[in-house]
N, C-alpha and C. Protein backbone atom coordinates (compact mmCIF):
# COMPACT_ATOMS: atom_id res chain seq x y z
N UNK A 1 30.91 -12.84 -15.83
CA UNK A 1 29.51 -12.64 -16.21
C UNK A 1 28.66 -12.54 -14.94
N UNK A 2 27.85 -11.65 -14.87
CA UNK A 2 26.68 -11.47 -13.78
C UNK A 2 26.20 -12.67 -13.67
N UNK A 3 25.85 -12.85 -12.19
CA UNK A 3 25.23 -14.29 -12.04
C UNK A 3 24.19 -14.73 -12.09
N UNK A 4 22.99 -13.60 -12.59
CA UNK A 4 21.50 -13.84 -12.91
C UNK A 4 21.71 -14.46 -14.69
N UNK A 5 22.54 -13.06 -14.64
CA UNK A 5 22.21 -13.41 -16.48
C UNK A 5 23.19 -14.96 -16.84
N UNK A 6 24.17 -15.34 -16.19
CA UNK A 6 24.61 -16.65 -16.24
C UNK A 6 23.27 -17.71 -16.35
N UNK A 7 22.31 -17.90 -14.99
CA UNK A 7 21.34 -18.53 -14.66
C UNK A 7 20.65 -18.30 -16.03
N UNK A 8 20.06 -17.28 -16.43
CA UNK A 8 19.07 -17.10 -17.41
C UNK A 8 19.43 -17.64 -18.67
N UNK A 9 20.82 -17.70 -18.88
CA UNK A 9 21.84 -18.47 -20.20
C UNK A 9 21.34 -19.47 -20.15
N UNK A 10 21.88 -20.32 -19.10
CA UNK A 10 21.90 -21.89 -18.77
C UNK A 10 20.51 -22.01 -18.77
N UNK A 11 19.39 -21.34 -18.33
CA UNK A 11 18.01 -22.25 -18.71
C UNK A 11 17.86 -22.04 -19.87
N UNK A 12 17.90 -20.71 -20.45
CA UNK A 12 17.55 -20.39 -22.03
C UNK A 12 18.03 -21.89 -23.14
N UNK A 13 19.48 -22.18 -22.94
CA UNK A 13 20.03 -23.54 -23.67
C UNK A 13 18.80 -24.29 -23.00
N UNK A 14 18.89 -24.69 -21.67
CA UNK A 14 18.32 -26.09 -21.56
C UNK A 14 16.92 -25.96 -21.89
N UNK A 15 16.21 -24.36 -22.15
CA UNK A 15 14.62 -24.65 -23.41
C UNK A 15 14.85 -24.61 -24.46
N UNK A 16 15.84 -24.09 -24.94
CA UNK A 16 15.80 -24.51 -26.12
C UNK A 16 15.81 -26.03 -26.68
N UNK A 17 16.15 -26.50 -25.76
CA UNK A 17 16.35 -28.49 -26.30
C UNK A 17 15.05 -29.35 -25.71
N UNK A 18 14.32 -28.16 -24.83
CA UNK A 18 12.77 -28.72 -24.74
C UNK A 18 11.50 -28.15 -25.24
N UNK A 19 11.46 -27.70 -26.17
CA UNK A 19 10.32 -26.99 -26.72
C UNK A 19 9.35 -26.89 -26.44
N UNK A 20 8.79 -28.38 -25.74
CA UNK A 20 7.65 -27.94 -24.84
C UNK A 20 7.79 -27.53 -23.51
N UNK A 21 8.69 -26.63 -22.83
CA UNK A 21 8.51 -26.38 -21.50
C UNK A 21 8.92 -24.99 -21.62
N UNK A 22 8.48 -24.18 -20.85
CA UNK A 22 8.93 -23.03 -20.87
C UNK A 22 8.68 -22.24 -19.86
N UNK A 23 9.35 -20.87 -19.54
CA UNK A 23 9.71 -20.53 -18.27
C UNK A 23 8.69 -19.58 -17.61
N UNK A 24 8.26 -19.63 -16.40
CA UNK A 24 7.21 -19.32 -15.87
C UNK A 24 7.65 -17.84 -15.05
N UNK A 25 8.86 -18.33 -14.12
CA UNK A 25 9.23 -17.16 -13.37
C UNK A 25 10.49 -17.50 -12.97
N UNK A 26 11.54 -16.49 -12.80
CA UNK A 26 13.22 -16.87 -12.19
C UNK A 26 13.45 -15.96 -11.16
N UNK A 27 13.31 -16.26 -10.01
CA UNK A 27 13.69 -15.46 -8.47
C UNK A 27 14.69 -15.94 -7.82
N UNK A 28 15.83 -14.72 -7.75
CA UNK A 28 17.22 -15.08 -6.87
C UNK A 28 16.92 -13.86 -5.97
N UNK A 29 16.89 -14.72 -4.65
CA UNK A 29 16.75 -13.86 -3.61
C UNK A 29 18.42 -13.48 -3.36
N UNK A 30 18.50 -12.23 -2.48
CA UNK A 30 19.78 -11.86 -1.88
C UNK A 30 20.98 -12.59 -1.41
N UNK A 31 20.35 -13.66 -0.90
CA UNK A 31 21.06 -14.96 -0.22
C UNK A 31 21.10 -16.29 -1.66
N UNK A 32 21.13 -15.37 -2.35
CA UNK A 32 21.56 -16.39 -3.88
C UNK A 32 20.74 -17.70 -3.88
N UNK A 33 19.50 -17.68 -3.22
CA UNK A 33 18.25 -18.82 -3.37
C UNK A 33 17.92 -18.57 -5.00
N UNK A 34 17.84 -19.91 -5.72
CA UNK A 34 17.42 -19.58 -6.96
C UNK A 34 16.04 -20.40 -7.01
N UNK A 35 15.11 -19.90 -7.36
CA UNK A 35 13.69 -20.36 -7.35
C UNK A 35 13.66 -20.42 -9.13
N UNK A 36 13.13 -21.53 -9.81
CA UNK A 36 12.80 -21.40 -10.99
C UNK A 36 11.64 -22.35 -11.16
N UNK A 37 10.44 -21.64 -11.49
CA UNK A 37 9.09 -22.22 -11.90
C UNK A 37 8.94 -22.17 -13.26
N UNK A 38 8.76 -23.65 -13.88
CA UNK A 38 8.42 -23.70 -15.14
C UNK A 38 6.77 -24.43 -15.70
N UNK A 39 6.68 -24.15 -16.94
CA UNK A 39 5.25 -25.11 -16.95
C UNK A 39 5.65 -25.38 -18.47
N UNK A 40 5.00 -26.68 -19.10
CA UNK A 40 5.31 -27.36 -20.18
C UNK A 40 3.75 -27.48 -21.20
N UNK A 41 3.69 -27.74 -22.27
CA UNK A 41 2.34 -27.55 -23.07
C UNK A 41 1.89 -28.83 -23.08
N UNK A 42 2.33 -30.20 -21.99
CA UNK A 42 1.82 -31.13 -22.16
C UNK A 42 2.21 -31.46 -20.18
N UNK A 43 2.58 -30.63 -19.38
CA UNK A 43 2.76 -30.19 -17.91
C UNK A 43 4.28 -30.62 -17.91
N UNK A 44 4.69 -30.47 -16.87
CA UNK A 44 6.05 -30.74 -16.19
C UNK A 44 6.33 -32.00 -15.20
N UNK A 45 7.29 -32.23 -15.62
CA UNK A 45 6.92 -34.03 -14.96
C UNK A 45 8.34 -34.18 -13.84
N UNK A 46 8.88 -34.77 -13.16
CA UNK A 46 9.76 -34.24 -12.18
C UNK A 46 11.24 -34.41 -12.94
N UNK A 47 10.96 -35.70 -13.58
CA UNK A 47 12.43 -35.46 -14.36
C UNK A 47 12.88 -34.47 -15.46
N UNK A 48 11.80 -33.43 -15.53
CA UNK A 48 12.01 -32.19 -16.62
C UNK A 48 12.49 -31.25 -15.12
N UNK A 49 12.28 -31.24 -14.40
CA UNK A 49 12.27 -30.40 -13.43
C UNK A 49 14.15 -30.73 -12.77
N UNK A 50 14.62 -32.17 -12.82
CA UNK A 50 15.83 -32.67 -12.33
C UNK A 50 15.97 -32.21 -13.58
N UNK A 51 16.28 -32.37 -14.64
CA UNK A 51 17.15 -32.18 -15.69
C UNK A 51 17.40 -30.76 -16.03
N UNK A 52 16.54 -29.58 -15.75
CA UNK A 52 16.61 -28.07 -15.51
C UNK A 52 17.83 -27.84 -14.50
N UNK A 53 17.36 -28.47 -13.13
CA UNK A 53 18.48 -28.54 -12.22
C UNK A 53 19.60 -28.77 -12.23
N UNK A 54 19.88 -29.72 -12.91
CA UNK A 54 21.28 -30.48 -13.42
C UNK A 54 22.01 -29.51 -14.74
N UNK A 55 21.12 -28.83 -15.77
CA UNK A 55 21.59 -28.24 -16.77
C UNK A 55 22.37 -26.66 -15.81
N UNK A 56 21.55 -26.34 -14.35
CA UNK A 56 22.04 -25.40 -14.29
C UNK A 56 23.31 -25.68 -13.74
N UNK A 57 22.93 -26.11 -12.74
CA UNK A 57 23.71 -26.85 -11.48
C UNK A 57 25.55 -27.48 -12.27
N UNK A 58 25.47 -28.44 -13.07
CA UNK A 58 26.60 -28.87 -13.75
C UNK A 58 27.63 -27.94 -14.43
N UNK A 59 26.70 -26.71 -14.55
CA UNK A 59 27.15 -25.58 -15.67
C UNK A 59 27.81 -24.09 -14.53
N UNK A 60 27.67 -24.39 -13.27
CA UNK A 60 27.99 -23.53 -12.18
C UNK A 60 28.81 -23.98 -11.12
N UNK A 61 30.01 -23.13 -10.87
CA UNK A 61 31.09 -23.41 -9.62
C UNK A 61 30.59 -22.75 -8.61
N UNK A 62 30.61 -24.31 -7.79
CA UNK A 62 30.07 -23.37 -6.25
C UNK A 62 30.82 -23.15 -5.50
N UNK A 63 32.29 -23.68 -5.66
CA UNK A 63 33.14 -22.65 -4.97
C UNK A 63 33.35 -21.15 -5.26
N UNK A 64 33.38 -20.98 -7.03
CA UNK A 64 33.20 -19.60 -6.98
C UNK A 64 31.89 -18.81 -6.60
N UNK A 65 30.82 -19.38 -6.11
CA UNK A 65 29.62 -18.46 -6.25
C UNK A 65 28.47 -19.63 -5.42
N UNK A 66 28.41 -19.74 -3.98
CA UNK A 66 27.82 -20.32 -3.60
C UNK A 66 26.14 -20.37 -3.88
N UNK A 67 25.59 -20.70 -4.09
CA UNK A 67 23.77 -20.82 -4.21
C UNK A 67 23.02 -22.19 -3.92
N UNK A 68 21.62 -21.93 -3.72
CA UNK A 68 20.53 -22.59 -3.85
C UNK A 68 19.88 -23.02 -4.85
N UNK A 69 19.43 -24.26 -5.27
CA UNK A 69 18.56 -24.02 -6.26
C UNK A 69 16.89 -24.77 -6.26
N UNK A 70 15.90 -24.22 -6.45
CA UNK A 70 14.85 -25.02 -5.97
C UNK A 70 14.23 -25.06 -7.64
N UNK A 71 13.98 -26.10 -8.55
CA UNK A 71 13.13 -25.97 -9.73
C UNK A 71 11.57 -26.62 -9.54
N UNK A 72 10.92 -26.34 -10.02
CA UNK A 72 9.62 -26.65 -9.77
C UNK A 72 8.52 -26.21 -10.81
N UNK A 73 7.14 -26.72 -11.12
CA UNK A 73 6.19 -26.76 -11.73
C UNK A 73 5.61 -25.85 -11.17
N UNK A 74 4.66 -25.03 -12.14
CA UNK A 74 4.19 -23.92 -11.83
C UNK A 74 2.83 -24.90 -11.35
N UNK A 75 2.36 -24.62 -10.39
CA UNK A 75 0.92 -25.46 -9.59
C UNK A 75 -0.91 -24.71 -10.19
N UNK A 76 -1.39 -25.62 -9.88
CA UNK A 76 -2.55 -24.82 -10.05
C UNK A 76 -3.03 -23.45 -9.55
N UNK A 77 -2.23 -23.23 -8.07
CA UNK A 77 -2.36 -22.08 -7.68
C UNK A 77 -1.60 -20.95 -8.47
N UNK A 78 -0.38 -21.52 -8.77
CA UNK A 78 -0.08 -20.27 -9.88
C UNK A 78 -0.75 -19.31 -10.93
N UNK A 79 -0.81 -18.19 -10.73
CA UNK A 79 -1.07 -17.54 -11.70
C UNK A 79 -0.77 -17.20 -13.12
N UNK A 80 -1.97 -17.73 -14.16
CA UNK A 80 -1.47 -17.66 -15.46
C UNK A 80 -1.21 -16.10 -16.27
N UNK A 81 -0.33 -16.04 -16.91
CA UNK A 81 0.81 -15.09 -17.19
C UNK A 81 1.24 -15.10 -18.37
N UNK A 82 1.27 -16.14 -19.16
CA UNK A 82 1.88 -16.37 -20.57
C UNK A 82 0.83 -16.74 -21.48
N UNK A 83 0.79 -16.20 -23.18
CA UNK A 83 -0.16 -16.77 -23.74
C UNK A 83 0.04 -18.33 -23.90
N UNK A 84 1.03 -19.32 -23.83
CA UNK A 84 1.21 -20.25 -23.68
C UNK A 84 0.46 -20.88 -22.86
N UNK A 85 0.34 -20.34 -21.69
CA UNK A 85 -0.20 -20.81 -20.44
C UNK A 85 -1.26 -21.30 -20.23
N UNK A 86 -2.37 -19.93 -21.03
CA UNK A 86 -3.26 -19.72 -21.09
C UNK A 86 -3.86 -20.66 -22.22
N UNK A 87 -2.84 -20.98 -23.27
CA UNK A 87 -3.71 -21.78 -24.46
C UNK A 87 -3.91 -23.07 -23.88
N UNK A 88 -2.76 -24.00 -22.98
CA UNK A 88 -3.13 -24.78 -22.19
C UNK A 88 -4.00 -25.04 -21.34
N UNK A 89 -5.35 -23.58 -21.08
CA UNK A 89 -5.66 -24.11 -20.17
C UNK A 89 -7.45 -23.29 -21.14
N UNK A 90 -7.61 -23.27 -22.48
CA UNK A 90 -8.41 -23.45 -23.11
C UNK A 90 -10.08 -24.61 -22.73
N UNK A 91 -11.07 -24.43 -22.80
CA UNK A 91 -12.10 -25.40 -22.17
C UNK A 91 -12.35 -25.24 -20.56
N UNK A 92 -11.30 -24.63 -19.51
CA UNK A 92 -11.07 -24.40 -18.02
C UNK A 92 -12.06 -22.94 -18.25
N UNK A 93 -12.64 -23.06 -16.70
CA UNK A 93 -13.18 -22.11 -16.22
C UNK A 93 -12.04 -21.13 -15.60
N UNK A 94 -11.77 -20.23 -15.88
CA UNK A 94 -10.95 -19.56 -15.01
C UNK A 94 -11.31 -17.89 -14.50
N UNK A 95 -11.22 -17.32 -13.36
CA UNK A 95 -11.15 -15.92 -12.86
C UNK A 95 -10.03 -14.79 -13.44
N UNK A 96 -10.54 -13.70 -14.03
CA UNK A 96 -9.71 -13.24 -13.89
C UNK A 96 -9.79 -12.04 -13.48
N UNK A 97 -9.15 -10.90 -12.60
CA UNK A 97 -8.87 -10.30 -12.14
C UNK A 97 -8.51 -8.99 -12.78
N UNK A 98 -9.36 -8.03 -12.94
CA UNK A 98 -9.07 -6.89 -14.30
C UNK A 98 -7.98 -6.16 -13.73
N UNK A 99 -8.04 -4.91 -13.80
CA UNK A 99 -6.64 -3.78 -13.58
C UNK A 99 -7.09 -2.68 -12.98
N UNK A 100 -8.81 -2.65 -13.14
CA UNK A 100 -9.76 -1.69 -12.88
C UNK A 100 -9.94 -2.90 -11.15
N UNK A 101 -9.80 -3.71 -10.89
CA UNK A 101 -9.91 -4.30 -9.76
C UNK A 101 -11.35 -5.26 -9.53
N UNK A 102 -11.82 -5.38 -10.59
CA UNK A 102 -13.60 -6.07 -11.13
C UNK A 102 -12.56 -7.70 -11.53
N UNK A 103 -13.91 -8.38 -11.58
CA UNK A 103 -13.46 -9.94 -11.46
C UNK A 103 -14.75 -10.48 -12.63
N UNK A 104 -14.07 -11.22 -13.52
CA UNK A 104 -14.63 -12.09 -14.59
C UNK A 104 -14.40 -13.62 -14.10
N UNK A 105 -15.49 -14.18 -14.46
CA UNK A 105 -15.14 -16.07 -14.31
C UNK A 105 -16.07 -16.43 -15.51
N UNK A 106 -15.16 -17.17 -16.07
CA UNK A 106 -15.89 -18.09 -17.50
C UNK A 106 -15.01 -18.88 -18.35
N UNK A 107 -15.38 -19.54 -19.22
CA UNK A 107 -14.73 -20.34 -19.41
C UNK A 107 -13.69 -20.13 -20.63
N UNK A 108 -12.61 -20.20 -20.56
CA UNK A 108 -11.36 -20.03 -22.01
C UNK A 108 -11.57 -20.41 -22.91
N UNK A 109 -11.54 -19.23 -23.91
CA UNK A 109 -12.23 -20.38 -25.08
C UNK A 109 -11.37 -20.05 -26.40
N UNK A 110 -10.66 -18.71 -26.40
CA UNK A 110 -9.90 -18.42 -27.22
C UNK A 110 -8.39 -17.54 -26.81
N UNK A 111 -7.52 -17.49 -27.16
CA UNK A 111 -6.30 -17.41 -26.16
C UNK A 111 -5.37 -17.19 -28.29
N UNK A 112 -4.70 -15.98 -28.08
CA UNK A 112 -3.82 -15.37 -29.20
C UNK A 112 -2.59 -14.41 -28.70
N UNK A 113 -1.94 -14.06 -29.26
CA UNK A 113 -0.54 -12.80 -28.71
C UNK A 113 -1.24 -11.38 -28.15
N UNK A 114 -2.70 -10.75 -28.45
CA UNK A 114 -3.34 -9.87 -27.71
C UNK A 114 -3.91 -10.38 -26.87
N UNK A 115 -4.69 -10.82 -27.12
CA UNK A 115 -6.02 -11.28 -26.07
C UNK A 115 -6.54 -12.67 -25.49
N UNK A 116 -7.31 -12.84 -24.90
CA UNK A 116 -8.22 -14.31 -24.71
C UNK A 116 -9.23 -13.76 -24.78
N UNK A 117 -10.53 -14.80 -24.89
CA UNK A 117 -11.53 -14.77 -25.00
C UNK A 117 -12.03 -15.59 -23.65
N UNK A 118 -13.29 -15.56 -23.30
CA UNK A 118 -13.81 -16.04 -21.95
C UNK A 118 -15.27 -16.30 -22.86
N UNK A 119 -16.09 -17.20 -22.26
CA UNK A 119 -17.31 -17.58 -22.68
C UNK A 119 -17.64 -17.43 -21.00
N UNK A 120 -18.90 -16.46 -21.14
CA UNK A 120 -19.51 -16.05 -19.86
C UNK A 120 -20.92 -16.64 -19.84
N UNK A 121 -21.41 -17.30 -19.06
CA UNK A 121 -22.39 -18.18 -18.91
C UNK A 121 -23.71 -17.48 -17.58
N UNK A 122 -24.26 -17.16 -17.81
CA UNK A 122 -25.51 -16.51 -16.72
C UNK A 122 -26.73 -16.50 -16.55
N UNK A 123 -28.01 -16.28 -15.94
CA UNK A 123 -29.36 -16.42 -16.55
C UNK A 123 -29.14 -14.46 -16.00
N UNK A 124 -30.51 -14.32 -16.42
CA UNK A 124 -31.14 -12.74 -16.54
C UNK A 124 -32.37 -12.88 -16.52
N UNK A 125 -33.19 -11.49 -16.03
CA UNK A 125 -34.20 -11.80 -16.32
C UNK A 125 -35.00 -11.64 -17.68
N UNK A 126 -36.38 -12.39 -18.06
CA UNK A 126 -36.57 -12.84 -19.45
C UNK A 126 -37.33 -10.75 -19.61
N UNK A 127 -37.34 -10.52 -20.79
CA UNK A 127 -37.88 -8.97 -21.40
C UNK A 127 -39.24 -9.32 -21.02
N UNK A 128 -39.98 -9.99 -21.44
CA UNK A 128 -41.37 -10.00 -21.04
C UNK A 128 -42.11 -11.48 -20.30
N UNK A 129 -42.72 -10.94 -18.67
CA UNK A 129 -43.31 -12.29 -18.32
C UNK A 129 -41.94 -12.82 -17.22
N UNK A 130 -42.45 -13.68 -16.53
CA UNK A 130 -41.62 -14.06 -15.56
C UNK A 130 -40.70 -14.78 -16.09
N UNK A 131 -39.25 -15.40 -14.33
CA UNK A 131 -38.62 -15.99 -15.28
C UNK A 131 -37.51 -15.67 -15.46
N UNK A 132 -36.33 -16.25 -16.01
CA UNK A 132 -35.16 -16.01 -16.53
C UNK A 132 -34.55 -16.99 -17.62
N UNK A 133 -33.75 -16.35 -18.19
CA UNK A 133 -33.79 -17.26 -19.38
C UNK A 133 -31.51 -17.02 -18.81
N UNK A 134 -31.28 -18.11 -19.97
CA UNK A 134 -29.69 -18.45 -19.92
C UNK A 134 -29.22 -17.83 -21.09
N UNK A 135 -28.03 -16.97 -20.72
CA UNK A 135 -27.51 -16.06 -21.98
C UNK A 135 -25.97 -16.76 -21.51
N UNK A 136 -25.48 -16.22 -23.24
CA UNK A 136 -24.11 -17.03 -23.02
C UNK A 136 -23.61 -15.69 -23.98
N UNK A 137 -22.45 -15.16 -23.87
CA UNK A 137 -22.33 -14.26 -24.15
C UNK A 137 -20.15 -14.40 -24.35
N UNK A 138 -19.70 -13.79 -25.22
CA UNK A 138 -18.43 -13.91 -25.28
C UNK A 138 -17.47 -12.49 -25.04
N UNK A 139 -16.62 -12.71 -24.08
CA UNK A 139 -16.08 -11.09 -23.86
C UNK A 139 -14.53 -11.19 -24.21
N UNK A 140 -13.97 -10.60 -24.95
CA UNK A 140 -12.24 -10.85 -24.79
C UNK A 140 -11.69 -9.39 -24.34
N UNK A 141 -10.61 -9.92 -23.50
CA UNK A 141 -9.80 -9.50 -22.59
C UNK A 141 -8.42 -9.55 -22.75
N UNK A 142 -8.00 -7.63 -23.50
CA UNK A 142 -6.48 -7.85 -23.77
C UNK A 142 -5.55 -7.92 -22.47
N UNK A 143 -4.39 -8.66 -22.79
CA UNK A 143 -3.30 -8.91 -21.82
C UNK A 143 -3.44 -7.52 -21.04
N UNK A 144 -3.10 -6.29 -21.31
CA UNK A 144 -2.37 -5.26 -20.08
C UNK A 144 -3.66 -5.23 -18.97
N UNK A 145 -4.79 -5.50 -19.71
CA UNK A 145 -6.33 -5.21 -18.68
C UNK A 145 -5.94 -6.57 -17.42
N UNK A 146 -5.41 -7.52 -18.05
CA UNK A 146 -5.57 -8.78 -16.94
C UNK A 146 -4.19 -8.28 -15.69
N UNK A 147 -4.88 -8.38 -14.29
CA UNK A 147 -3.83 -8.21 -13.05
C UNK A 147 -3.78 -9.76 -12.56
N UNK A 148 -4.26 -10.14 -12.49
CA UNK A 148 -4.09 -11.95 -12.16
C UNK A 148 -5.17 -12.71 -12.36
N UNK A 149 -4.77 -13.73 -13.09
CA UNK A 149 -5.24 -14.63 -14.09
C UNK A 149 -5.54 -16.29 -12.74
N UNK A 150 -6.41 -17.16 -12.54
CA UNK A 150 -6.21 -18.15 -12.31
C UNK A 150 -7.02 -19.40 -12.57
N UNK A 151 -6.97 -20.70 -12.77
CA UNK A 151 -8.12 -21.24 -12.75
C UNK A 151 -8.54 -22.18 -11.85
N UNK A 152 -10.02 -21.80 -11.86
CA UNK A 152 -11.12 -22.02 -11.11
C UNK A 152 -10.98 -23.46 -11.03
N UNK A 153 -10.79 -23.89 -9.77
CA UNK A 153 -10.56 -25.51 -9.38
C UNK A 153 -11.98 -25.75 -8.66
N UNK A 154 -12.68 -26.97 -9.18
CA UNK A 154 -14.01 -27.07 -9.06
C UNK A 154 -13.87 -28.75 -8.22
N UNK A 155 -14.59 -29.40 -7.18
CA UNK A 155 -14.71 -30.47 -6.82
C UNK A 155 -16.16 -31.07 -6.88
């Protein structure tokens, strides 16, 4: 068996027996480095991250097929990608990055298998008389329009 689609076996079993975690991204570089970023609907905690490792790791001869393996939590810097992802991160302000190359920031407010929704928050100026008044306004944004998704980390 090919040795990606081996890897992709062995995590596929080990989500299936975690329902809340699921797979973010799987990169095997040339030099058989296996990178696997996951994120969970309640986050990823390190012993979900050892036990990924171990499901692959136990299930692979490294005499026949030497590799690396690094598992890890997808971070805040990661870019969100999955409607999963995205429902987790519902109430967050987040940027996103259109396809046309224009940039939205507002807050998640609805997240389905097409689209999300963003609640966009701004003042303008008022129609008559000085002044600006606060409009709140709702825009949704299907998946193929979004090029990178992230959220807005505020201190």
């Amino acid at each position: 068996m090919e040795f990606r689609k081996r890897i992709e076996e062995l995590l596929n079993e080990f989500l299936e027996t975690r329902k809340d975690l699921f797979l973010i991204d799987l990169k095997i570089s040339a030099g058989d480095d296996i990178t696997v970023i996951l994120d969970g609907d309640n986050g990823v905690s390190l012993q979900d991250c050892l036990d990924a490792s171990r499901a692959i790791e136990f299930n692979m001869d490294r005499e026949e097929h030497d590799f690396s393996l690094q598992v890890m939590s997808a971070g805040l810097s990661e870019p969100l990608s999955t409607p999963r992802q995205f429902s987790k991160n519902i109430g967050r302000e987040i940027e996103v990055m259109l396809e046309d190359s224009s940039k939205i920031e507002g807050e998640l407010s609805k997240v389905d298998d097409e689209k999300i929704t963003l609640v966009l928050r701004y003042r303008k100026p008022k129609d008559i008389g000085k002044g600006k008044v606060d409009v709140e306004e709702e825009k949704e944004i299907s998946y193929p329009e979004i090029k990178k998704a992230l959220v807005v980390i505020k201190f």
